[in-house]
Structures are given as structure tokens and as C-alpha cells.
C-alpha atoms as a PDB file:
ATOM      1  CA  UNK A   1      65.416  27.985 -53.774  1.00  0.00           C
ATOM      2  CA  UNK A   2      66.666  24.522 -54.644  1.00  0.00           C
ATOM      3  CA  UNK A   3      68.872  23.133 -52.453  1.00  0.00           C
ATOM      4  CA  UNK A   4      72.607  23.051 -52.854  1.00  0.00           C
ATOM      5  CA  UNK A   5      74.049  19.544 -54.516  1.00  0.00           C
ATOM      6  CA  UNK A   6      76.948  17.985 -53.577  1.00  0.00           C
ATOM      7  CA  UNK A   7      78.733  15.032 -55.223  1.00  0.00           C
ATOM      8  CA  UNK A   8      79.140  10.921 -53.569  1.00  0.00           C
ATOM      9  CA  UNK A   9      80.905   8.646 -55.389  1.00  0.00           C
ATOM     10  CA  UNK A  10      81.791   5.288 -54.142  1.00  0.00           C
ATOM     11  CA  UNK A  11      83.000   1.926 -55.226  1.00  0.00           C
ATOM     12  CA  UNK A  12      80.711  -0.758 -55.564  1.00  0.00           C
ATOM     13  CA  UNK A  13      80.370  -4.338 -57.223  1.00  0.00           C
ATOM     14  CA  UNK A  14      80.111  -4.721 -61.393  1.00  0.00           C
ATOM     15  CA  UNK A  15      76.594  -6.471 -60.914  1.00  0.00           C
ATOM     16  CA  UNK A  16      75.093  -4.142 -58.658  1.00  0.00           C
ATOM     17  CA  UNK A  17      76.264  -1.094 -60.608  1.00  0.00           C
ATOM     18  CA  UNK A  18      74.826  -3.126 -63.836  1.00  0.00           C
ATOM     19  CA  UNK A  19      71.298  -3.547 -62.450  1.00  0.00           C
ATOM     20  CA  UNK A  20      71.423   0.100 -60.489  1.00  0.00           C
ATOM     21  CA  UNK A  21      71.925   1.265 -64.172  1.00  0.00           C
ATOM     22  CA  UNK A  22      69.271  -0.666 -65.988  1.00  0.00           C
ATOM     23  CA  UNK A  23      66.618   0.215 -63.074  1.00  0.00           C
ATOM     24  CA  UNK A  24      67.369   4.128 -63.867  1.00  0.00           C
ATOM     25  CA  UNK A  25      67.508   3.731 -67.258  1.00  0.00           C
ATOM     26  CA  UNK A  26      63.755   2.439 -67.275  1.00  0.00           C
ATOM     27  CA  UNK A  27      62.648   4.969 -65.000  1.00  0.00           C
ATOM     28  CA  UNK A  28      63.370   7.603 -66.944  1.00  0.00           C
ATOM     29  CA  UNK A  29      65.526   9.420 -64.271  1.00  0.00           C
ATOM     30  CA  UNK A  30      69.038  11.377 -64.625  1.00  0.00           C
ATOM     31  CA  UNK A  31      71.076   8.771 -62.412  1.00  0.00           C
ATOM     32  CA  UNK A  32      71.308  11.867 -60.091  1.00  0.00           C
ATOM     33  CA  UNK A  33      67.292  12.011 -59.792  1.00  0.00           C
ATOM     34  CA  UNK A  34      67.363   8.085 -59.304  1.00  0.00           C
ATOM     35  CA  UNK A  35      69.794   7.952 -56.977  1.00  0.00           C
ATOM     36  CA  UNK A  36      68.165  10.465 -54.669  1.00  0.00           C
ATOM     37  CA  UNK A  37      65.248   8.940 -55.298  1.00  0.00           C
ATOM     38  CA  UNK A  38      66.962   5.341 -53.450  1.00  0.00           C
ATOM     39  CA  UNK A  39      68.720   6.956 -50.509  1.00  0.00           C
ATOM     40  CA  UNK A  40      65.658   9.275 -49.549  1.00  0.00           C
ATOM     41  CA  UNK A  41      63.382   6.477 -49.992  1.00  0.00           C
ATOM     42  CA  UNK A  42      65.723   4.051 -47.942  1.00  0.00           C
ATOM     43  CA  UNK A  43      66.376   6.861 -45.104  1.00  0.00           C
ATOM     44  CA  UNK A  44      61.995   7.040 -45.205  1.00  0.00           C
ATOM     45  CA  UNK A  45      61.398   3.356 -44.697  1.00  0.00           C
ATOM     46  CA  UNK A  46      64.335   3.115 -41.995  1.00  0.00           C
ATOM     47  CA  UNK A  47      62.898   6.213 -40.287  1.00  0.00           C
ATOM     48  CA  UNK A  48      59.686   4.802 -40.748  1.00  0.00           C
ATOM     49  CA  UNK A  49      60.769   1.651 -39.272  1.00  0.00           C
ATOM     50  CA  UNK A  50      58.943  -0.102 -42.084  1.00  0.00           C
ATOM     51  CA  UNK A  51      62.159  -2.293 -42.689  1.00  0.00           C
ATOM     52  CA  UNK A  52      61.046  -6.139 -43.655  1.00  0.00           C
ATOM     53  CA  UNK A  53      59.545  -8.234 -40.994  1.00  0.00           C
ATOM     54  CA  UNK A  54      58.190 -11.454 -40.765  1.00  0.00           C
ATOM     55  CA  UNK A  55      54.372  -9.814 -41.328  1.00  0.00           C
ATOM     56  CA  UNK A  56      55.375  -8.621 -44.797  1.00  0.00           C
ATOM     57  CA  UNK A  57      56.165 -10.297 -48.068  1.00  0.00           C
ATOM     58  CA  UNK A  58      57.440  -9.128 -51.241  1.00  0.00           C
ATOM     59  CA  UNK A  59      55.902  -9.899 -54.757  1.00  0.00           C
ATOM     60  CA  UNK A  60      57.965  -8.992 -58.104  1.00  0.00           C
ATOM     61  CA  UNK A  61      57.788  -9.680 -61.553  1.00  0.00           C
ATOM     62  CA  UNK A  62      58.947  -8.737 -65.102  1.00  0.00           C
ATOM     63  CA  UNK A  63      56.745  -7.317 -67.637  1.00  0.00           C
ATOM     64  CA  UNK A  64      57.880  -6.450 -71.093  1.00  0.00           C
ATOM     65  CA  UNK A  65      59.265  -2.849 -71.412  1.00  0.00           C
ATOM     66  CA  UNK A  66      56.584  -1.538 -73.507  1.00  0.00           C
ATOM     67  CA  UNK A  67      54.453  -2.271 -70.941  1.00  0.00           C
ATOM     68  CA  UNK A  68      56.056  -0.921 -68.070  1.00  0.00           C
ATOM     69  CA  UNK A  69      56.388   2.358 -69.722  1.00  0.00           C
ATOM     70  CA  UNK A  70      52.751   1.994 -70.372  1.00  0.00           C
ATOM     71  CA  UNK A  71      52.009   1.151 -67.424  1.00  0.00           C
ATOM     72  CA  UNK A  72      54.287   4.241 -65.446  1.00  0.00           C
ATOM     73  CA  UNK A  73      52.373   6.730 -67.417  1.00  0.00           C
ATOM     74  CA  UNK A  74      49.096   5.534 -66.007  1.00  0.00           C
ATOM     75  CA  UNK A  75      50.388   6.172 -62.120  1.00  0.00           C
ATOM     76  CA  UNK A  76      51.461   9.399 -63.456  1.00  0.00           C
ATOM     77  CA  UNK A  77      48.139  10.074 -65.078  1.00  0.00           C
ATOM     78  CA  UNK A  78      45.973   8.556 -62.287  1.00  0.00           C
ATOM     79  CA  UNK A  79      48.541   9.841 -59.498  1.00  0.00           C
ATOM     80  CA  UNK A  80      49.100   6.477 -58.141  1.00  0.00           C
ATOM     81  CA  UNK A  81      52.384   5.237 -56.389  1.00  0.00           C
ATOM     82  CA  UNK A  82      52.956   1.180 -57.721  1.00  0.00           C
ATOM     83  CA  UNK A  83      52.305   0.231 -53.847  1.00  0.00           C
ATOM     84  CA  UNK A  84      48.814   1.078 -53.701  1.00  0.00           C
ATOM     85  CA  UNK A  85      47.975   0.349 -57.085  1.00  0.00           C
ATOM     86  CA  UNK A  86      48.753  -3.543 -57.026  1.00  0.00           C
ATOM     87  CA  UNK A  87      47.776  -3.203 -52.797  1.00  0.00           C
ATOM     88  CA  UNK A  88      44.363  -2.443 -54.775  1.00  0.00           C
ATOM     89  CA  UNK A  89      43.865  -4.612 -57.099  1.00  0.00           C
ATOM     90  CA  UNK A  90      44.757  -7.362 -55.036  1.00  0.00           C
ATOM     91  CA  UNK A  91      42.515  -6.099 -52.881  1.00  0.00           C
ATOM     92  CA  UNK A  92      39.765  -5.857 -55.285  1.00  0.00           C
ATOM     93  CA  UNK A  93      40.692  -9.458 -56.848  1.00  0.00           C
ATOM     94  CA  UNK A  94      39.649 -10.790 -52.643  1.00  0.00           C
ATOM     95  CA  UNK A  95      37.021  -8.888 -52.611  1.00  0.00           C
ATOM     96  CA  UNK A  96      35.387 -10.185 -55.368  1.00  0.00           C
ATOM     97  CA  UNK A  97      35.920 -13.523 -54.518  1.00  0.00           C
ATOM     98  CA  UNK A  98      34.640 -13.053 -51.170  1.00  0.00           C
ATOM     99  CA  UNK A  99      31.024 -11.788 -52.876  1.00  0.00           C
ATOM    100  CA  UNK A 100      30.926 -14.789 -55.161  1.00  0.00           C
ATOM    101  CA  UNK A 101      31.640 -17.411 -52.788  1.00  0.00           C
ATOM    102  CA  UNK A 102      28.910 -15.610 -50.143  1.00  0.00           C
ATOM    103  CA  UNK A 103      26.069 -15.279 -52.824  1.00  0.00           C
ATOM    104  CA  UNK A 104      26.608 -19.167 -53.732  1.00  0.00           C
ATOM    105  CA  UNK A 105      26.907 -20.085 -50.039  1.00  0.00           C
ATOM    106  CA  UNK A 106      30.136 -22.080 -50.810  1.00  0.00           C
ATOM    107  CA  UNK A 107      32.949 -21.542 -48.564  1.00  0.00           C
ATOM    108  CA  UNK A 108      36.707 -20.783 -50.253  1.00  0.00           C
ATOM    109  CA  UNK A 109      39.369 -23.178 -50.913  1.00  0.00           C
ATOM    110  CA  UNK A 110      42.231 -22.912 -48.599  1.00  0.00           C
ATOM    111  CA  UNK A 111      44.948 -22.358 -51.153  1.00  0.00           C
ATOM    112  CA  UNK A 112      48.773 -23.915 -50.524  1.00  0.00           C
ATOM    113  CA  UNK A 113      51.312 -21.744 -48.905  1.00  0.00           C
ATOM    114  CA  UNK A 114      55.038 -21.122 -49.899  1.00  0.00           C
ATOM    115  CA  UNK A 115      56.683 -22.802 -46.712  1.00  0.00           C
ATOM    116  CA  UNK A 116      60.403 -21.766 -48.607  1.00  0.00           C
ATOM    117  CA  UNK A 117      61.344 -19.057 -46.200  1.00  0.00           C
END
């Protein structure tokens, strides 16, 4: 049995209700889905306790829209959450690095750092 729904409406800025808007519309998701999808996800990571910290960065991007919907179908398909797909491929990307480097016996460049935090 599906459980009973009740409704939450609150005020909140013009820009943030513009971009909560656009980020559901691209999903795909009834803003009811999406926004269930934010709060349980937010009460997961506090719960979690995976909040930021100073051992974790973030990396984000655009890609055009055709793409992204593209690209959504393939987690679907492959049953992959965005996370672990890009965790993987960068991953993957080191990895192979790390092989080529060792099998020429050359050592990797040490690559500048973003000091802007």
C-alpha cells in the first residue's frame, strides 16, 4: 500500500524556485516525484553524515540537453546512479595512465592544483 501524501508548500526565492524548476523539468519527474526525490536524498546524506568536508570535492558541468537525456537513459539501461558512473570512469581514466607510465618506466607529471578554496 502506498503511503499516504500530504501537501508542503513554502515560500522561497524567484531564482531558486527558477533553477528547482528547470532541474525537474530535465529529469523527467512530476515536481512531486522530484521534490521527494531532494528531501529524502538530503535527509540520506545528513543521516549518513556524508555532508561536505574538506576530503571531498565537487565536479559539475553542462552538457547539451540532447545529451543528457541520452545520457540518463543509459544509467537507466545499465542501472547506474551518475556517482559511480563518472567515480568510474575517472577511475578508469588513472588507471590507465598508471599502466602507461609503468610499462615506459617514466614517472607522472605532478599536475597543478586549484589552491581557490
Amino acid at each position: 500500500m502506498a503511503e499516504e501524501k500530504r501537501n508542503l508548500c513554502a515560500q522561497i526565492p524567484i531564482s531558486l524556485h527558477s533553477r528547482v524548476r528547470q532541474e525537474q523539468e530535465a529529469s523527467g519527474q512530476t515536481l512531486s516525484e522530484y521534490m521527494t526525490q531532494l528531501i529524502t536524498e538530503f535527509f540520506q546524506m545528513k543521516e549518513g553524515n556524508q555532508n561536505m568536508n574538506h576530503n571531498m570535492k565537487t565536479i559539475a558541468f553542462q552538457v547539451p540537453a540532447e545529451l543528457f537525456e541520452e545520457f540518463k537513459a543509459y544509467l537507466q539501461r545499465n542501472n547506474f546512479k551518475q556517482k559511480e558512473f563518472f567515480l568510474g570512469c575517472i577511475q578508469s581514466a588513472l588507471a590507465e595512465e598508471r599502466d602507461a607510465d609503468e610499462a615506459s618506466g617514466s614517472e607522472p607529471e605532478p599536475q597543478e592544483t586549484d589552491q581557490t578554496e
